[in-house]
Protein backbone atom coordinates (compact mmCIF):
# COMPACT_ATOMS: atom_id res chain seq x y z
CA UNK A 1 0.00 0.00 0.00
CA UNK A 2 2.67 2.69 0.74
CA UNK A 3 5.07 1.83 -2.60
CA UNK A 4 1.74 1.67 -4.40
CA UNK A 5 0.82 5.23 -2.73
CA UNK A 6 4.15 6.65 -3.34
CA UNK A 7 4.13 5.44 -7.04
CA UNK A 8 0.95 6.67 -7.97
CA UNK A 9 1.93 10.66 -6.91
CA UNK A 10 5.48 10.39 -8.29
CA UNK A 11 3.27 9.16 -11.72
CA UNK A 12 0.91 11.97 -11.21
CA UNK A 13 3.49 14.31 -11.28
CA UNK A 14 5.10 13.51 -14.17
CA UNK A 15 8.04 11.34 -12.24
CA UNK A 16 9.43 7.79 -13.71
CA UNK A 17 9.33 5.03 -10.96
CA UNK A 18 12.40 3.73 -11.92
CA UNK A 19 12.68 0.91 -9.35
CA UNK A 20 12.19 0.05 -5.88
CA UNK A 21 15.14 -0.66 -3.50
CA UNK A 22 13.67 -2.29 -0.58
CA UNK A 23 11.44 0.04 0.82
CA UNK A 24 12.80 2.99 -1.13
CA UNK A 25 11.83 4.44 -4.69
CA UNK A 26 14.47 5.35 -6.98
CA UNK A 27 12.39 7.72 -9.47
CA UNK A 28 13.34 10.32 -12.20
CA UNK A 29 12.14 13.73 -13.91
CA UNK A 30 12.31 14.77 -17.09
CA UNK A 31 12.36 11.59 -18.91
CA UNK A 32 10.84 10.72 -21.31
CA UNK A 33 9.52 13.52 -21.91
CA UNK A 34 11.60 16.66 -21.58
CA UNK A 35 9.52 18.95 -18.48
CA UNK A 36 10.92 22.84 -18.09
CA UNK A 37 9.27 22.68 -14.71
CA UNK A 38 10.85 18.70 -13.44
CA UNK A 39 12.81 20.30 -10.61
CA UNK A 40 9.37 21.60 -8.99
CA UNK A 41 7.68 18.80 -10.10
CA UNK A 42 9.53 16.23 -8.13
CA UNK A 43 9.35 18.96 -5.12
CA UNK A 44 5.96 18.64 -5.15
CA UNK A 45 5.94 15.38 -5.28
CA UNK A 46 8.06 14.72 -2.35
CA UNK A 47 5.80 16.66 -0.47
CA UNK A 48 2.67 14.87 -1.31
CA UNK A 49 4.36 11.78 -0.69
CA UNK A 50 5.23 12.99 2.88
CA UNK A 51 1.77 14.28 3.45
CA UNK A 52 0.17 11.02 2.56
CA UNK A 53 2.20 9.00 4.59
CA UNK A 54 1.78 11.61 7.38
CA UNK A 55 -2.39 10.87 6.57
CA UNK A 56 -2.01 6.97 6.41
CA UNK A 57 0.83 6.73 9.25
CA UNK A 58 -1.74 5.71 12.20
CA UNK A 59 -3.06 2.90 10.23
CA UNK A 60 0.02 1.87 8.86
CA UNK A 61 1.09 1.48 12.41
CA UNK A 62 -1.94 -0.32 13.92
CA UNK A 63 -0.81 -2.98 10.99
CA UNK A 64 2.05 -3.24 11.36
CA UNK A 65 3.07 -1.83 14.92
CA UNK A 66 5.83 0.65 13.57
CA UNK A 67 5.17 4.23 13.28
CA UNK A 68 6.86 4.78 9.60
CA UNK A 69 8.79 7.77 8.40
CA UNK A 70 10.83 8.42 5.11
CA UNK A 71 13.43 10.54 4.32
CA UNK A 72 13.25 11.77 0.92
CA UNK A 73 16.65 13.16 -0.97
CA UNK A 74 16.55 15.18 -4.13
CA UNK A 75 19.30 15.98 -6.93
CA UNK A 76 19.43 17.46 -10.39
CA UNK A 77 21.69 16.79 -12.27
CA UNK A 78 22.53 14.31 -15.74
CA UNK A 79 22.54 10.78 -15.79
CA UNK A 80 22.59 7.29 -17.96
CA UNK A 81 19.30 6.14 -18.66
CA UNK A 82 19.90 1.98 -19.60
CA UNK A 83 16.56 0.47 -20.71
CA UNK A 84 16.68 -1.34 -17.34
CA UNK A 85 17.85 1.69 -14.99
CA UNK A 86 19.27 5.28 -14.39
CA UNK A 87 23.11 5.11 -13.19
CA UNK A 88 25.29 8.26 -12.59
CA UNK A 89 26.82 9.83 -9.96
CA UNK A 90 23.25 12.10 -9.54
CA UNK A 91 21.54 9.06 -8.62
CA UNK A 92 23.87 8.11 -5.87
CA UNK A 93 24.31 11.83 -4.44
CA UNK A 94 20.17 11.65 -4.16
CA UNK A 95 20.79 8.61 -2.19
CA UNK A 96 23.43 9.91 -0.23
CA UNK A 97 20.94 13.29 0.56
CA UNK A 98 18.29 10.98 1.59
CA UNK A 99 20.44 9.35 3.84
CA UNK A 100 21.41 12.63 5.35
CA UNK A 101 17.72 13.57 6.00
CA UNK A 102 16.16 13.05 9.16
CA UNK A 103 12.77 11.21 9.29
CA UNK A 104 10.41 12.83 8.02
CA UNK A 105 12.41 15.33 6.03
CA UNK A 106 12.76 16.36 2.14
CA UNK A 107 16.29 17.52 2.16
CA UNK A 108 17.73 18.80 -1.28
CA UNK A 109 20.83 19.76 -3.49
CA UNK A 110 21.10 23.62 -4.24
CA UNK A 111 20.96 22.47 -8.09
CA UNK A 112 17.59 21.12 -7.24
CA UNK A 113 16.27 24.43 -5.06
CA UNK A 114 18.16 26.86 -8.12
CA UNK A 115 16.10 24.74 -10.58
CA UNK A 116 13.07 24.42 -8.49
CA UNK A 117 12.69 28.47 -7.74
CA UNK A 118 9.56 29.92 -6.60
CA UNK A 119 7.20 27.63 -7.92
CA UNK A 120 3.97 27.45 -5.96
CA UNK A 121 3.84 25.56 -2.55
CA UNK A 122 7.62 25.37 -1.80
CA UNK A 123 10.14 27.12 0.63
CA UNK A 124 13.46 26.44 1.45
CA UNK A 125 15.22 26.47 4.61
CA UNK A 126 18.83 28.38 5.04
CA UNK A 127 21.41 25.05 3.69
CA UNK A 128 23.26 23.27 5.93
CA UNK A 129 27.04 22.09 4.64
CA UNK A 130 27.30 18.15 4.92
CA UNK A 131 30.10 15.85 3.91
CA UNK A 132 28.22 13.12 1.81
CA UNK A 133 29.55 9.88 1.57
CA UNK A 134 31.55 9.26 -1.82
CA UNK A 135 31.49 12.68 -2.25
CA UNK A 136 34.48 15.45 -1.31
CA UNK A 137 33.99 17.88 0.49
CA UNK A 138 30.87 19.54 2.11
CA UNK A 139 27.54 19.88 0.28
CA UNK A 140 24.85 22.76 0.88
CA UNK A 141 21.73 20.88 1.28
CA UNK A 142 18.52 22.82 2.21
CA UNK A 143 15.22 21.29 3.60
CA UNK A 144 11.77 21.74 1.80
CA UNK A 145 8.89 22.66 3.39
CA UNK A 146 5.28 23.89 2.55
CA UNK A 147 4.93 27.53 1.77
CA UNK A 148 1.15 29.20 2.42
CA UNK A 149 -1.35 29.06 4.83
CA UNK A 150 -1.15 25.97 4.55
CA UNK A 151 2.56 25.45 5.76
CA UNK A 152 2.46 24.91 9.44
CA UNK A 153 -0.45 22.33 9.57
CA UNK A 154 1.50 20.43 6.36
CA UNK A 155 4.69 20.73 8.34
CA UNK A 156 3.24 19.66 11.60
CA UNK A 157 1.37 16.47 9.94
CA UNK A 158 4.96 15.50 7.94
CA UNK A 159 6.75 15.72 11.09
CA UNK A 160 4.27 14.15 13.51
């Protein structure tokens, strides 16, 4: 029910499921199809795939007896698309961000925020500078969060 949940927004936002890793979803933007707007696309995405875990989480954990989070990681960049999989060094640095995200979070590359920009819905914290693994040096990654009146009650059900 969650991958199935997941899937369907990242497909009603114009994402490729590429494949699923376990419990994670490796998807992709822009392919295909060529989208102006995939950078805010898969932003919004993330979001509604936080939100309706954040709806579903209380009956996820009366069946199964875990309270489930995700932490979602986002990068734009180019990559090899096989006719099996997407490889590339943007696919693991999107891994690598999600693993630097706390539960519950959408954390993201400053390519992905620059290529995002003010699109309807989204804000951006201030980055934080993290050393990814596989990666030198320190990367500014900034966590997304609802924008609007919206934005605390979104924020407060994500993080719940």
């Amino acid at each position: 029910d969650y991958l199935t949940d997941m899937s369907d927004i990242i497909m009603e936002d114009g994402g490729t499921v590429d494949k699923y890793e376990g419990d994670a979803i490796v998807a992709f933007w822009n392919a295909p199809l060529s989208q102006a707007d995939h950078a805010a696309r898969a932003c919004l995405a993330a979001l509604r795939c936080q939100r309706k875990l954040a709806e579903r989480r209380q009956e996820f954990q009366e069946r199964t007896g875990a309270e489930l989070f995700m932490r979602i990681g986002l990068h734009t960049g180019d990559l090899v698309r096989t006719e099996d999989d997407v490889l590339g060094g943007v696919v693991n640095k999107a891994a690598r961000i999600a693993a630097a995200a706390a539960p519950g979070e959408i954390r993201l590359s400053e390519a992905t925020r620059l290529m995002a920009g003010e699109a309807q819905g989204l804000a951006f914290d201030d980055p934080v500078r993290v050393a990814l693994k596989g990666f030198e040096g320190e990367h500014a990654l900034h966590r997304l969060v609802w924008r609007g009146p919206e934005a605390a009650q979104e924020a407060a059900a994500c993080d719940a």
